[in-house]
N, C-alpha and C. Protein backbone atom coordinates (compact mmCIF):
# COMPACT_ATOMS: atom_id res chain seq x y z
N UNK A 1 -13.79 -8.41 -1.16
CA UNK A 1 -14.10 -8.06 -2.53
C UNK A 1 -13.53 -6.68 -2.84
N UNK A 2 -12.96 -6.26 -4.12
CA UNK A 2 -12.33 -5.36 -4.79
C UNK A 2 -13.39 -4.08 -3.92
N UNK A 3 -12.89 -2.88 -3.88
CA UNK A 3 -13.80 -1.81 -3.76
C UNK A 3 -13.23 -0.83 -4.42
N UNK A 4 -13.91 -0.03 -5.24
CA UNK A 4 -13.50 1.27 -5.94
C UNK A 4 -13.47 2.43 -5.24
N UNK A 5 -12.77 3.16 -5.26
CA UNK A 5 -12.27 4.64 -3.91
C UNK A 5 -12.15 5.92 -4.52
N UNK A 6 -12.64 6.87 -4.50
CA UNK A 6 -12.41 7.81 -4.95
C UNK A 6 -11.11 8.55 -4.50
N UNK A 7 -10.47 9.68 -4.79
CA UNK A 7 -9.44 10.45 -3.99
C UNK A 7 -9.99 10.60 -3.03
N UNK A 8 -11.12 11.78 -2.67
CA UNK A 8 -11.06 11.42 -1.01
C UNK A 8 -11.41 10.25 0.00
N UNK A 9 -11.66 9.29 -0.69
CA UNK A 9 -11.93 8.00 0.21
C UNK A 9 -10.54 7.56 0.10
N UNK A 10 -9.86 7.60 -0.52
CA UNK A 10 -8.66 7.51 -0.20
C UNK A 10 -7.37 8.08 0.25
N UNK A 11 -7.90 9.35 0.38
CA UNK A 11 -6.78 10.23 0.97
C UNK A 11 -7.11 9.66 2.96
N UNK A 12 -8.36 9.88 2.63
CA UNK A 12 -8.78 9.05 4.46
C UNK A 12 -8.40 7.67 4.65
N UNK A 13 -8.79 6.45 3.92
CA UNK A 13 -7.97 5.39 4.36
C UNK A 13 -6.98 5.13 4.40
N UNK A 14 -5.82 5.76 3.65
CA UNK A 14 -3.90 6.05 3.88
C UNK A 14 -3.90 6.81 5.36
N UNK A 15 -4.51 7.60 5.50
CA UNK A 15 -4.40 8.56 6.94
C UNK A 15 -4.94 7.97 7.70
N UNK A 16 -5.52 7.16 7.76
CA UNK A 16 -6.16 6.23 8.87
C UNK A 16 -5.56 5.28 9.53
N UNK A 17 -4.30 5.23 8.02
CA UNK A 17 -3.03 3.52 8.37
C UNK A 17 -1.92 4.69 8.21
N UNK A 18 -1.78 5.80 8.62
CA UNK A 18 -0.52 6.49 8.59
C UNK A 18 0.27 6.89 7.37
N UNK A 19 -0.16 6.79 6.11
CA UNK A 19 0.50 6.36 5.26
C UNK A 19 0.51 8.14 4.39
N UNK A 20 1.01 8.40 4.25
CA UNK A 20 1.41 9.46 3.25
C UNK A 20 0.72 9.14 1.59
N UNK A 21 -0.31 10.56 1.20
CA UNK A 21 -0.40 10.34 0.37
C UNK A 21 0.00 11.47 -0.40
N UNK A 22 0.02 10.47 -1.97
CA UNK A 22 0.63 10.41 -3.44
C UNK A 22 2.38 11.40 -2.65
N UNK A 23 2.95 10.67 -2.54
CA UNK A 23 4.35 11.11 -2.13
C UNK A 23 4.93 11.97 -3.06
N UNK A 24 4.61 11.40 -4.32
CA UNK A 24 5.72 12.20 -5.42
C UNK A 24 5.35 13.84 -5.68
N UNK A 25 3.79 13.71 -5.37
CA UNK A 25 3.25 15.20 -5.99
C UNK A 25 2.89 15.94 -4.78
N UNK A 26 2.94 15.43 -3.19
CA UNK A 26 2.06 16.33 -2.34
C UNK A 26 3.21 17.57 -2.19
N UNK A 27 1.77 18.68 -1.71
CA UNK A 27 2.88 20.03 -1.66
C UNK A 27 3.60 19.69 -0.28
N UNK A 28 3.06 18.80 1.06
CA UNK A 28 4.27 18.73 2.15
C UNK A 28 3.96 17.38 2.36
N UNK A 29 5.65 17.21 1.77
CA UNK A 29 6.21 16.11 1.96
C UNK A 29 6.27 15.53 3.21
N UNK A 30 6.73 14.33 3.51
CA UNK A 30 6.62 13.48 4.82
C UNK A 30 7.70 13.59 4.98
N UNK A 31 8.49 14.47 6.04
CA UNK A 31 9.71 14.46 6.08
C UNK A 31 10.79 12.35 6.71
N UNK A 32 9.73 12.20 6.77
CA UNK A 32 10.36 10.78 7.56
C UNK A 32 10.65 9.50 6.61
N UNK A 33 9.90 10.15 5.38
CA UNK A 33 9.79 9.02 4.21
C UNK A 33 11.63 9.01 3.65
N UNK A 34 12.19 8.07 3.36
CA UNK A 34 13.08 7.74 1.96
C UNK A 34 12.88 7.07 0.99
N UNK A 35 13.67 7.63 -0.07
CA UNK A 35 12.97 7.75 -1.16
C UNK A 35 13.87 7.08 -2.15
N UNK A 36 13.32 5.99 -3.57
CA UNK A 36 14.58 5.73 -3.96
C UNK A 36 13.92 5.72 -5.69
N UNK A 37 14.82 5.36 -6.21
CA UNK A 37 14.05 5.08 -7.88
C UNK A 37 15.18 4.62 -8.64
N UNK A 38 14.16 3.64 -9.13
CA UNK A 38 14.33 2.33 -10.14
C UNK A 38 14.02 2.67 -11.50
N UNK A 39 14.65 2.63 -12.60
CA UNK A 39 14.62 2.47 -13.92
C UNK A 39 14.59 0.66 -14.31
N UNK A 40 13.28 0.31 -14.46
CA UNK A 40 13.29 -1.08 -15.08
C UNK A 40 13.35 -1.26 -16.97
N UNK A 41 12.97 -2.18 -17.04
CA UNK A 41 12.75 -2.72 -18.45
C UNK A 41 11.51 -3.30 -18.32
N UNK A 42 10.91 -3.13 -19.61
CA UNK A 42 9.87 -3.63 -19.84
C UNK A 42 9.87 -5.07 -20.62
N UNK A 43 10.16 -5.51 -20.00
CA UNK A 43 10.54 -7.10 -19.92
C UNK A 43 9.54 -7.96 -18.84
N UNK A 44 8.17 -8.77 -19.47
CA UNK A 44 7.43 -9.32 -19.22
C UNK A 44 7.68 -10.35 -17.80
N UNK A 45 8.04 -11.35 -18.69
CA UNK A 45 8.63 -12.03 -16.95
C UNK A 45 9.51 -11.42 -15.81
N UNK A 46 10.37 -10.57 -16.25
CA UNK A 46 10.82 -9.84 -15.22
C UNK A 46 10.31 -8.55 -14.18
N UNK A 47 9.18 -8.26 -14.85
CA UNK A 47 8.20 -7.49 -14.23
C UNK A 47 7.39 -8.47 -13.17
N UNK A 48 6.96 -9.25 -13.67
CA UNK A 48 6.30 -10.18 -13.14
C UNK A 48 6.67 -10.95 -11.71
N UNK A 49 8.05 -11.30 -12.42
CA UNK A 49 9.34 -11.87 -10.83
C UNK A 49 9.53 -10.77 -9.80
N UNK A 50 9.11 -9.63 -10.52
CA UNK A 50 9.94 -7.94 -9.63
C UNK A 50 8.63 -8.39 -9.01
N UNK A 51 7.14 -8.16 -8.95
CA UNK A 51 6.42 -7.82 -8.53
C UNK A 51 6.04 -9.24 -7.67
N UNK A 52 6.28 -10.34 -7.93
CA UNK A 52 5.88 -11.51 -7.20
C UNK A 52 7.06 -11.41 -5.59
N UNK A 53 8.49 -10.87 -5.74
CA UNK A 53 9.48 -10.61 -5.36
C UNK A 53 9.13 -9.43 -4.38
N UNK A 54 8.24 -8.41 -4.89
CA UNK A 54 7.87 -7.43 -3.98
C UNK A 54 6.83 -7.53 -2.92
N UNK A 55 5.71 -8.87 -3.46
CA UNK A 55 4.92 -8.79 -2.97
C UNK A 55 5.13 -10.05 -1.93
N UNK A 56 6.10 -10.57 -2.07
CA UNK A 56 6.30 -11.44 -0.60
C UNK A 56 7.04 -10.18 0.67
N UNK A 57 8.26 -9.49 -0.37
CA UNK A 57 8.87 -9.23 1.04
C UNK A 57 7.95 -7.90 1.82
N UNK A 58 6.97 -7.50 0.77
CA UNK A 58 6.14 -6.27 1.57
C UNK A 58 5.12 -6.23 1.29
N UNK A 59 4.02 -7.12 1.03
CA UNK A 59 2.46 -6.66 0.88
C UNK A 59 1.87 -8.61 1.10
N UNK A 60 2.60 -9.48 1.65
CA UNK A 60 1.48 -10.88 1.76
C UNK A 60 1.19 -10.19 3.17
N UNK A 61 -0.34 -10.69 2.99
CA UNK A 61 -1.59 -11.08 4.45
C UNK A 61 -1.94 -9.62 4.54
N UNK A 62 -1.86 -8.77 4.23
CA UNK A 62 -2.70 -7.48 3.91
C UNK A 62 -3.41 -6.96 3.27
N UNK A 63 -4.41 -6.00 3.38
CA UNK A 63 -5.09 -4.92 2.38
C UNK A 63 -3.88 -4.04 1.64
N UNK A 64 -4.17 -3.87 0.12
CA UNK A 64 -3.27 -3.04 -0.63
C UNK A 64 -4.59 -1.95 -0.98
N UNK A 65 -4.00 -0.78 -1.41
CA UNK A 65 -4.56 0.17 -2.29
C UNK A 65 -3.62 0.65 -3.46
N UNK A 66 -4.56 -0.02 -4.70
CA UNK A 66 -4.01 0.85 -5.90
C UNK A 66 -4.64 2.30 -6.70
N UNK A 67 -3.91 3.07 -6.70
CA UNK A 67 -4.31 4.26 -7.37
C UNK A 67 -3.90 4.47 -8.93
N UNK A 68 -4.39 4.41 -9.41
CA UNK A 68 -4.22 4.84 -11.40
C UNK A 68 -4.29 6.09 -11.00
N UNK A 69 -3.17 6.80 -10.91
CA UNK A 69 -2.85 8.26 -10.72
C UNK A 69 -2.60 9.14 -11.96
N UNK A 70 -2.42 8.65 -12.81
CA UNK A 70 -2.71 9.49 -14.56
C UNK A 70 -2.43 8.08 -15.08
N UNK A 71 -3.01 8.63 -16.18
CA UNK A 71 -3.44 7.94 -17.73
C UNK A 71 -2.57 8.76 -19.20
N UNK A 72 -1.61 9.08 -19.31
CA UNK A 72 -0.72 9.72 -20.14
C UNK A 72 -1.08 8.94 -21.70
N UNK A 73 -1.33 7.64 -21.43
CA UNK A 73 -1.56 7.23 -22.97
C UNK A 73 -2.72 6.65 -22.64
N UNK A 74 -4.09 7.26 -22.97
CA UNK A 74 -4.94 6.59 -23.04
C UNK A 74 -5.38 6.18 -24.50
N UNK A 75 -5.31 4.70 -24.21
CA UNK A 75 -6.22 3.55 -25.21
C UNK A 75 -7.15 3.28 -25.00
N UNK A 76 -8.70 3.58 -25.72
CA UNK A 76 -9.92 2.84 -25.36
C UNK A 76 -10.18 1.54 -24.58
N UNK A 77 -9.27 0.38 -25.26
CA UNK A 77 -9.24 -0.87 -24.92
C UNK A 77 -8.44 -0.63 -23.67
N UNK A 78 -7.42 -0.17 -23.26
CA UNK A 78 -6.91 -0.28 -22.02
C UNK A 78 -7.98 -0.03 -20.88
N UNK A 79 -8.46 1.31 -21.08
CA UNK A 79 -9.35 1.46 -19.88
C UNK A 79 -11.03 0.93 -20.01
N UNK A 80 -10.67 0.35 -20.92
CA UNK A 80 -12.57 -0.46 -21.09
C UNK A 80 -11.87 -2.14 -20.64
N UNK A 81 -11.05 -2.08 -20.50
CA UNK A 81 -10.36 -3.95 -20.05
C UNK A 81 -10.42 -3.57 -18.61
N UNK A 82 -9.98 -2.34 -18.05
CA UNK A 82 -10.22 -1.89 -16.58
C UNK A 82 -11.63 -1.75 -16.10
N UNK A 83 -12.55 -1.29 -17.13
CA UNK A 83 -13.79 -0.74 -16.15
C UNK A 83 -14.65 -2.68 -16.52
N UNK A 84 -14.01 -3.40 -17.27
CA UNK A 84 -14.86 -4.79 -17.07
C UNK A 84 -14.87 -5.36 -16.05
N UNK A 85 -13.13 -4.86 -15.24
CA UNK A 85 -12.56 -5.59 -14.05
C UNK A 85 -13.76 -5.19 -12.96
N UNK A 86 -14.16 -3.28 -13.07
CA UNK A 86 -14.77 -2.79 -12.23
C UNK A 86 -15.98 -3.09 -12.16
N UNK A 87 -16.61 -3.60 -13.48
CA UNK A 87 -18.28 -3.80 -13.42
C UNK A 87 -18.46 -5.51 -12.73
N UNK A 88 -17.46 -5.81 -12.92
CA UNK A 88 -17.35 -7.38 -12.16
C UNK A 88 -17.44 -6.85 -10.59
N UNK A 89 -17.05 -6.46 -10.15
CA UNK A 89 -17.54 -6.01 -8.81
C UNK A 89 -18.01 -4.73 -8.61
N UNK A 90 -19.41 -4.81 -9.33
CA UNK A 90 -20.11 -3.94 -9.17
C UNK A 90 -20.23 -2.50 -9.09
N UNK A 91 -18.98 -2.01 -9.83
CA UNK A 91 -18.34 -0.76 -9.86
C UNK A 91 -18.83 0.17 -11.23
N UNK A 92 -20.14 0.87 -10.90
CA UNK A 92 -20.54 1.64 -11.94
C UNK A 92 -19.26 3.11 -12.61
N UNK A 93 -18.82 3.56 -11.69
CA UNK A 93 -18.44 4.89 -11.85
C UNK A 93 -16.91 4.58 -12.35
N UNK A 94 -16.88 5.58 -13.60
CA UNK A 94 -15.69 5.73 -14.25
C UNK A 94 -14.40 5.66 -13.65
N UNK A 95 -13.37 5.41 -14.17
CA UNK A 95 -12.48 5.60 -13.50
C UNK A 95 -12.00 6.45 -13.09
N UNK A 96 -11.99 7.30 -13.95
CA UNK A 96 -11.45 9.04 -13.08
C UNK A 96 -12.36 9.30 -12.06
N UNK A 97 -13.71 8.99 -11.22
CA UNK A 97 -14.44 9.44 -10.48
C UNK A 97 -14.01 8.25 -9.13
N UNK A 98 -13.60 7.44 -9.83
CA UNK A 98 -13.20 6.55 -8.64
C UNK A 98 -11.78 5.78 -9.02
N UNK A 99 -10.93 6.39 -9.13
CA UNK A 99 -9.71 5.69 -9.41
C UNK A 99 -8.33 4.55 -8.44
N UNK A 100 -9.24 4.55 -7.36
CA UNK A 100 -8.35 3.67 -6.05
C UNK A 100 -9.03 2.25 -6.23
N UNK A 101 -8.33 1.07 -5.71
CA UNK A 101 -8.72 -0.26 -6.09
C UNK A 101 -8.41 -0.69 -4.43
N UNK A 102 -8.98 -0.78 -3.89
CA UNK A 102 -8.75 -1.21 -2.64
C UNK A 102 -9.04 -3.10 -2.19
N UNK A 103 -7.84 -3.56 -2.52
CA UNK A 103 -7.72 -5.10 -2.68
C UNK A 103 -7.85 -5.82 -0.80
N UNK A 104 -8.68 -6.77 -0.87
CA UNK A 104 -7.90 -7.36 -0.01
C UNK A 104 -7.50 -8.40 0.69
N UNK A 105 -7.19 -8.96 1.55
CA UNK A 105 -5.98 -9.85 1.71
C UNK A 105 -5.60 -10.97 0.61
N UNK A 106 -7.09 -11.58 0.42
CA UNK A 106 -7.16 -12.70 -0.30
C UNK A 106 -7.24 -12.26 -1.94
N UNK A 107 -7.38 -11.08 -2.60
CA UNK A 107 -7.52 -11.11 -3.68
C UNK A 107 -5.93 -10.36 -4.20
N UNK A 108 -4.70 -10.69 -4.27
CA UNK A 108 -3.57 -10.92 -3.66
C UNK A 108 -3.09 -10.89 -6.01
N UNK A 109 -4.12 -12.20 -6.09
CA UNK A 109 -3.65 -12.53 -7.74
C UNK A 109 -4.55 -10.99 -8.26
N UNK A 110 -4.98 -10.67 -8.29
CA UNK A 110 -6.31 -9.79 -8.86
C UNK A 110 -5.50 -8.47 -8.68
N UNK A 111 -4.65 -8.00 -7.87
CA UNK A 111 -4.33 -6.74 -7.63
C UNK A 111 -2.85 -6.99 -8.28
N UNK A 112 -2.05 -8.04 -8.46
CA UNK A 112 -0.55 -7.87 -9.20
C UNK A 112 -1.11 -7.64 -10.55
N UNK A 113 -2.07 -8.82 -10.83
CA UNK A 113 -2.54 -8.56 -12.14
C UNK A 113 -2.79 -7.05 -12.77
N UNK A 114 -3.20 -6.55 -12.43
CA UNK A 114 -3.86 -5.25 -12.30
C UNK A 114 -2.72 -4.05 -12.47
N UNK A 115 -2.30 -4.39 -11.35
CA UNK A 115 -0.86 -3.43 -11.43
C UNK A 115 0.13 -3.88 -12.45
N UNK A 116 0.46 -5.00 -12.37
CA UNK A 116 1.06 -5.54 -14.05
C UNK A 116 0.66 -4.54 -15.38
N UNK A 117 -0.74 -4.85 -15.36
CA UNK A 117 -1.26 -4.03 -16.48
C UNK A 117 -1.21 -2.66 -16.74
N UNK A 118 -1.49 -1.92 -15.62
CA UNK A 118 -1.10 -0.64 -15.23
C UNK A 118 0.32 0.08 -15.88
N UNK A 119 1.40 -1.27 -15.35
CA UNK A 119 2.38 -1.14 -15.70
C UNK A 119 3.04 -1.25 -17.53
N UNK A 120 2.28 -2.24 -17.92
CA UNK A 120 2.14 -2.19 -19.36
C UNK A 120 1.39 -1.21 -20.56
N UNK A 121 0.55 -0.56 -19.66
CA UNK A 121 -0.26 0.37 -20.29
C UNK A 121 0.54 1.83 -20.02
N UNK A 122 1.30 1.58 -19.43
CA UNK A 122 2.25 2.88 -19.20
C UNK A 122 1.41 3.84 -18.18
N UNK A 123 0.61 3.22 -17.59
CA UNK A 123 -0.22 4.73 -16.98
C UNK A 123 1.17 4.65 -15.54
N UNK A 124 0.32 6.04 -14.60
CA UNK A 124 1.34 5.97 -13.47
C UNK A 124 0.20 5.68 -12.63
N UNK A 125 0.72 4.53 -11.64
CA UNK A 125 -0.28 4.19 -10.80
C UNK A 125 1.13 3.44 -9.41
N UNK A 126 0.01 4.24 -8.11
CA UNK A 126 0.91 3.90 -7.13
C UNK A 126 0.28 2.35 -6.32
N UNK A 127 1.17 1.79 -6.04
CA UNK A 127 0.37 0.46 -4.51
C UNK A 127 0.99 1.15 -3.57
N UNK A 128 0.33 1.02 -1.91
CA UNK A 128 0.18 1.08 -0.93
C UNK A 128 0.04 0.12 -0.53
N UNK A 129 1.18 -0.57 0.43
CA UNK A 129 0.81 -1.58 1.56
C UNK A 129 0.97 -0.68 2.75
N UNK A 130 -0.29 -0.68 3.58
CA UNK A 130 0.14 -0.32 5.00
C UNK A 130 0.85 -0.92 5.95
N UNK A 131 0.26 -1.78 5.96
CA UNK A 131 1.12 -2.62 6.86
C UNK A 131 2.67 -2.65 6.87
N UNK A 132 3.50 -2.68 6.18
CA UNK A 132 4.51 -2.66 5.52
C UNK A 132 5.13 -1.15 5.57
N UNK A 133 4.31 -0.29 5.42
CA UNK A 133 4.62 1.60 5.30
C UNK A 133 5.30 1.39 4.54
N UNK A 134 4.77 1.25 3.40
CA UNK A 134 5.73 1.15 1.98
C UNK A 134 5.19 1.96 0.80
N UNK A 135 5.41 2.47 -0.35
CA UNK A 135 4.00 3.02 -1.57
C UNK A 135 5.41 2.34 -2.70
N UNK A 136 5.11 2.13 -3.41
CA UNK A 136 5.50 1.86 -4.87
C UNK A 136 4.74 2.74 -6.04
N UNK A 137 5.69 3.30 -6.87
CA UNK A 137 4.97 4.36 -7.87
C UNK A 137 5.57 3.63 -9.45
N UNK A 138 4.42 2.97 -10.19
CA UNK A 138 4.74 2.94 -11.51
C UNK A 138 4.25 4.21 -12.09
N UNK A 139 5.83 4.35 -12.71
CA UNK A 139 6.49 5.63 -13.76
C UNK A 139 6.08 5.80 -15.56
N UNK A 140 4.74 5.58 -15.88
CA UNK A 140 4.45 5.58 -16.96
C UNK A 140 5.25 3.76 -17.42
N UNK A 141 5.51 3.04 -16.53
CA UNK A 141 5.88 1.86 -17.10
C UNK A 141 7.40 1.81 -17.28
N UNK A 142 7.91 2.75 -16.81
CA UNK A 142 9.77 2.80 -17.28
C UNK A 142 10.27 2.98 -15.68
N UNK A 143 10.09 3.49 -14.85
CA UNK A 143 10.48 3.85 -13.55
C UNK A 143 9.15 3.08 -12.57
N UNK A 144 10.03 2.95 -11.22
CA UNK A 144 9.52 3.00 -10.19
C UNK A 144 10.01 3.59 -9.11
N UNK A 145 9.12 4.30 -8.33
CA UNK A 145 9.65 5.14 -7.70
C UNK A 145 9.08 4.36 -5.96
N UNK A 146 10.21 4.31 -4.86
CA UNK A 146 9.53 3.63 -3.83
C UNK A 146 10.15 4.32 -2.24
N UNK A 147 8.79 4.59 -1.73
CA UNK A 147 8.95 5.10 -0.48
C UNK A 147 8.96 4.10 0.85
N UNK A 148 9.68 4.43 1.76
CA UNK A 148 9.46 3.92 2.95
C UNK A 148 10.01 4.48 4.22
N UNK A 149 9.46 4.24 5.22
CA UNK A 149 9.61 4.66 6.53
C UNK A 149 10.52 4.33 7.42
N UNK A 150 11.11 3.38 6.82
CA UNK A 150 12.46 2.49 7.63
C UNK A 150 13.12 2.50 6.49
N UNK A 151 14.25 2.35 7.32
CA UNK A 151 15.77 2.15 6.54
C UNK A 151 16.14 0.48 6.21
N UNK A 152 15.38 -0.26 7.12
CA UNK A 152 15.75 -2.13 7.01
C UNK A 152 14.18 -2.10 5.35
N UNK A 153 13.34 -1.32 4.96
CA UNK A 153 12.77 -1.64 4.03
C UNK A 153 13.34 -0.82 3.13
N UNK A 154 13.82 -0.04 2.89
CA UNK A 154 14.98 0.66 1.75
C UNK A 154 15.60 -0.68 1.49
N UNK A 155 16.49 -1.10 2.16
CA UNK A 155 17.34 -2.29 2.48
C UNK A 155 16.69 -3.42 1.38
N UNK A 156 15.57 -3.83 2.07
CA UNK A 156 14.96 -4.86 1.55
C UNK A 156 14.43 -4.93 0.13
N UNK A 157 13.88 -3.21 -0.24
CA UNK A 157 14.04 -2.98 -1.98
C UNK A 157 15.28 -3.56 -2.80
N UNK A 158 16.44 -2.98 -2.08
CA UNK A 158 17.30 -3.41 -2.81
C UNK A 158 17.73 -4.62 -3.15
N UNK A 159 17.44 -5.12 -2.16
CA UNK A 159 17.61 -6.92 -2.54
C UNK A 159 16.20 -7.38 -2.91
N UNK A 160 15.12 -6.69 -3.09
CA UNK A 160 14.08 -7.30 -4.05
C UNK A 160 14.90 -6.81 -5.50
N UNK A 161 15.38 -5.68 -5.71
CA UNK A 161 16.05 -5.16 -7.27
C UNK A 161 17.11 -5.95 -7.38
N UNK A 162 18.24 -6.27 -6.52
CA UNK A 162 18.88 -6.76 -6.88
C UNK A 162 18.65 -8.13 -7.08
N UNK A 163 18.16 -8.98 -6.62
CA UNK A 163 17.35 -10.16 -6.93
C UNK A 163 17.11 -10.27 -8.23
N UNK A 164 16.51 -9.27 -8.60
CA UNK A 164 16.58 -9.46 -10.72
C UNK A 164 17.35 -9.00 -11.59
N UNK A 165 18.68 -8.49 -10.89
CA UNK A 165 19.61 -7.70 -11.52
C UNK A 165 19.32 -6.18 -11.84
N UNK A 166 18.15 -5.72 -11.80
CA UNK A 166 18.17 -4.41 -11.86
C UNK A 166 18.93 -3.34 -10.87
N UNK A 167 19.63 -2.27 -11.05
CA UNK A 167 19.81 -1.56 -9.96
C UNK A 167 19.55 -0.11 -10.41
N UNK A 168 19.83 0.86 -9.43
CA UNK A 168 19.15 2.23 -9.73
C UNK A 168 19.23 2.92 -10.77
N UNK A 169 20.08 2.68 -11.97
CA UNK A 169 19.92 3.26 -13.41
C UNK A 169 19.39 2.34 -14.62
N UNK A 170 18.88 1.15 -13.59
CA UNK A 170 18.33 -0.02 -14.49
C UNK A 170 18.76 -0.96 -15.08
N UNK A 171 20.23 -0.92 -15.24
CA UNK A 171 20.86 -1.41 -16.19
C UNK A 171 20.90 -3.40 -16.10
N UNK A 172 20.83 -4.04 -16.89
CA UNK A 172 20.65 -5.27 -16.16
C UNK A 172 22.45 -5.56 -15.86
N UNK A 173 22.82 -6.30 -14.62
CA UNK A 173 24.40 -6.67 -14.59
C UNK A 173 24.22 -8.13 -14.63
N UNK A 174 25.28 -8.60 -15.57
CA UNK A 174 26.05 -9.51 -15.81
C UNK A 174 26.71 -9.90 -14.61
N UNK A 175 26.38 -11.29 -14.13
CA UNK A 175 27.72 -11.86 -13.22
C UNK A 175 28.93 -11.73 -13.52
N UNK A 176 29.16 -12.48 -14.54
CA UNK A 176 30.59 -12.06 -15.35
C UNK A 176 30.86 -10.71 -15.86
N UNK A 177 29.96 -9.95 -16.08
CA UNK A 177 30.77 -8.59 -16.38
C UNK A 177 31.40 -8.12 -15.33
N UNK A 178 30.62 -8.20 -14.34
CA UNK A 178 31.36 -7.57 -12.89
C UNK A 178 32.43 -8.37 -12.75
N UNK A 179 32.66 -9.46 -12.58
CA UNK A 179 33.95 -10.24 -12.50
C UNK A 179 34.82 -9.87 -13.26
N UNK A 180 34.29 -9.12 -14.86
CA UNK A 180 35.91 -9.12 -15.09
C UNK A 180 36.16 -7.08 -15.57
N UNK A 181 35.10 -6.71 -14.50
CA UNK A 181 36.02 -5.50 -13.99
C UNK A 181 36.69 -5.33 -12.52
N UNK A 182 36.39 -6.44 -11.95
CA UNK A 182 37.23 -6.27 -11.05
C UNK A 182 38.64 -6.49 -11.25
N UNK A 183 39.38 -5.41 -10.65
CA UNK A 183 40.96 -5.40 -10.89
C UNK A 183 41.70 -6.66 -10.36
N UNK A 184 42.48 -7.05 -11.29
CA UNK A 184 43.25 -8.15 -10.77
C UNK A 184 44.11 -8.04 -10.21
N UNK A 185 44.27 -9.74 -9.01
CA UNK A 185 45.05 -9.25 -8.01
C UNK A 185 46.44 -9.09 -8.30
N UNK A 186 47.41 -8.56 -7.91
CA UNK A 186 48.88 -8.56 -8.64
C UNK A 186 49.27 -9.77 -7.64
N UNK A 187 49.53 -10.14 -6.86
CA UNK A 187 49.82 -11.44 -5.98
C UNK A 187 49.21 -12.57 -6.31
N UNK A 188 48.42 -12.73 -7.10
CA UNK A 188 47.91 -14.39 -8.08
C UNK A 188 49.09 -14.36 -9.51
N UNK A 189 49.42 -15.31 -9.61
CA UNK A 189 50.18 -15.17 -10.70
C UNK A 189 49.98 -16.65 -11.17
């Protein structure tokens, strides 16, 4: 069942699974982490494919932790649609007093959902898979920013991004556009 985490309950369960926390803002960095960032679109199903896409190649059969790390546009209805999620499992305390969502294995639909929304509401909110040594940072809903500890999961971002055509300035590519900047051969005639 969902559990609500405060910062320090969650600065201890990332350190417990090794995991570096809030990457983007700590004053010492993890020197071992790489680091990459994504400019998406806010394009519904394709958020959706990115994140179904992410969550096979790095977060199935695990505990995730999500953090709502700021709220830049707060809407009443946004964060009263969040604290219904929280009073459903028994989660009295506001969100700023407890802002970590600690999912797990099996509640898999409940935490994309979530982060989906996150992502639509523009707030910045990071996932954590441990298992995986991975963090994903939604960027107010326009960026994602993604850490990891290996170089074969750098790797594997990219072919989750490239998988939907996004690549690091966002741009969506055309099959055929690329085909017809590639230079032609002078030996086909």
């Amino acid at each position: 069942m969902m559990r609500c985490l405060t910062r320090t309950e969650q600065t201890t369960w990332l350190k417990e699974r090794g995991m570096s926390v809030d990457p983007y803002w700590t004053r010492e960095p993890d020197k071992r982490l790489r680091y990459c960032q994504y400019k998406i679109e806010s394009d519904q199903p394709l958020l959706q494919l990115f994140l179904c896409d992410y969550w096979k190649a790095f977060g199935e059969n695990q505990d995730c932790l999500m953090d709502i790390a700021g709220i830049p546009h707060e809407f009443y209805y946004h964060t009263r649609l969040f604290q219904l999620v929280r009073y459903a499992h028994d989660e009295k305390r506001p969100l700023k007093d407890a802002p970590g969502l600690l999912f797990t294995t099996d509640e898999e639909t409940d935490a994309k959902g979530l982060f989906l929304l996150s992502v639509t509401f523009e707030w910045n909110s990071y996932l954590y898979f441990p298992g995986s040594q991975v963090t994903l940072l939604n960027w107010e809903g326009e960026l994602m920013d993604f850490w990891a500890y290996t170089e074969s999961n750098m790797s594997k971002m990219g072919e989750v991004m490239e998988g939907i055509g996004w690549n690091k300035s966002g741009r969506m590519r055309s099959p055929l556009a690329e085909k017809s900047l590639q230079p032609a051969d002078p030996s086909a005639k």
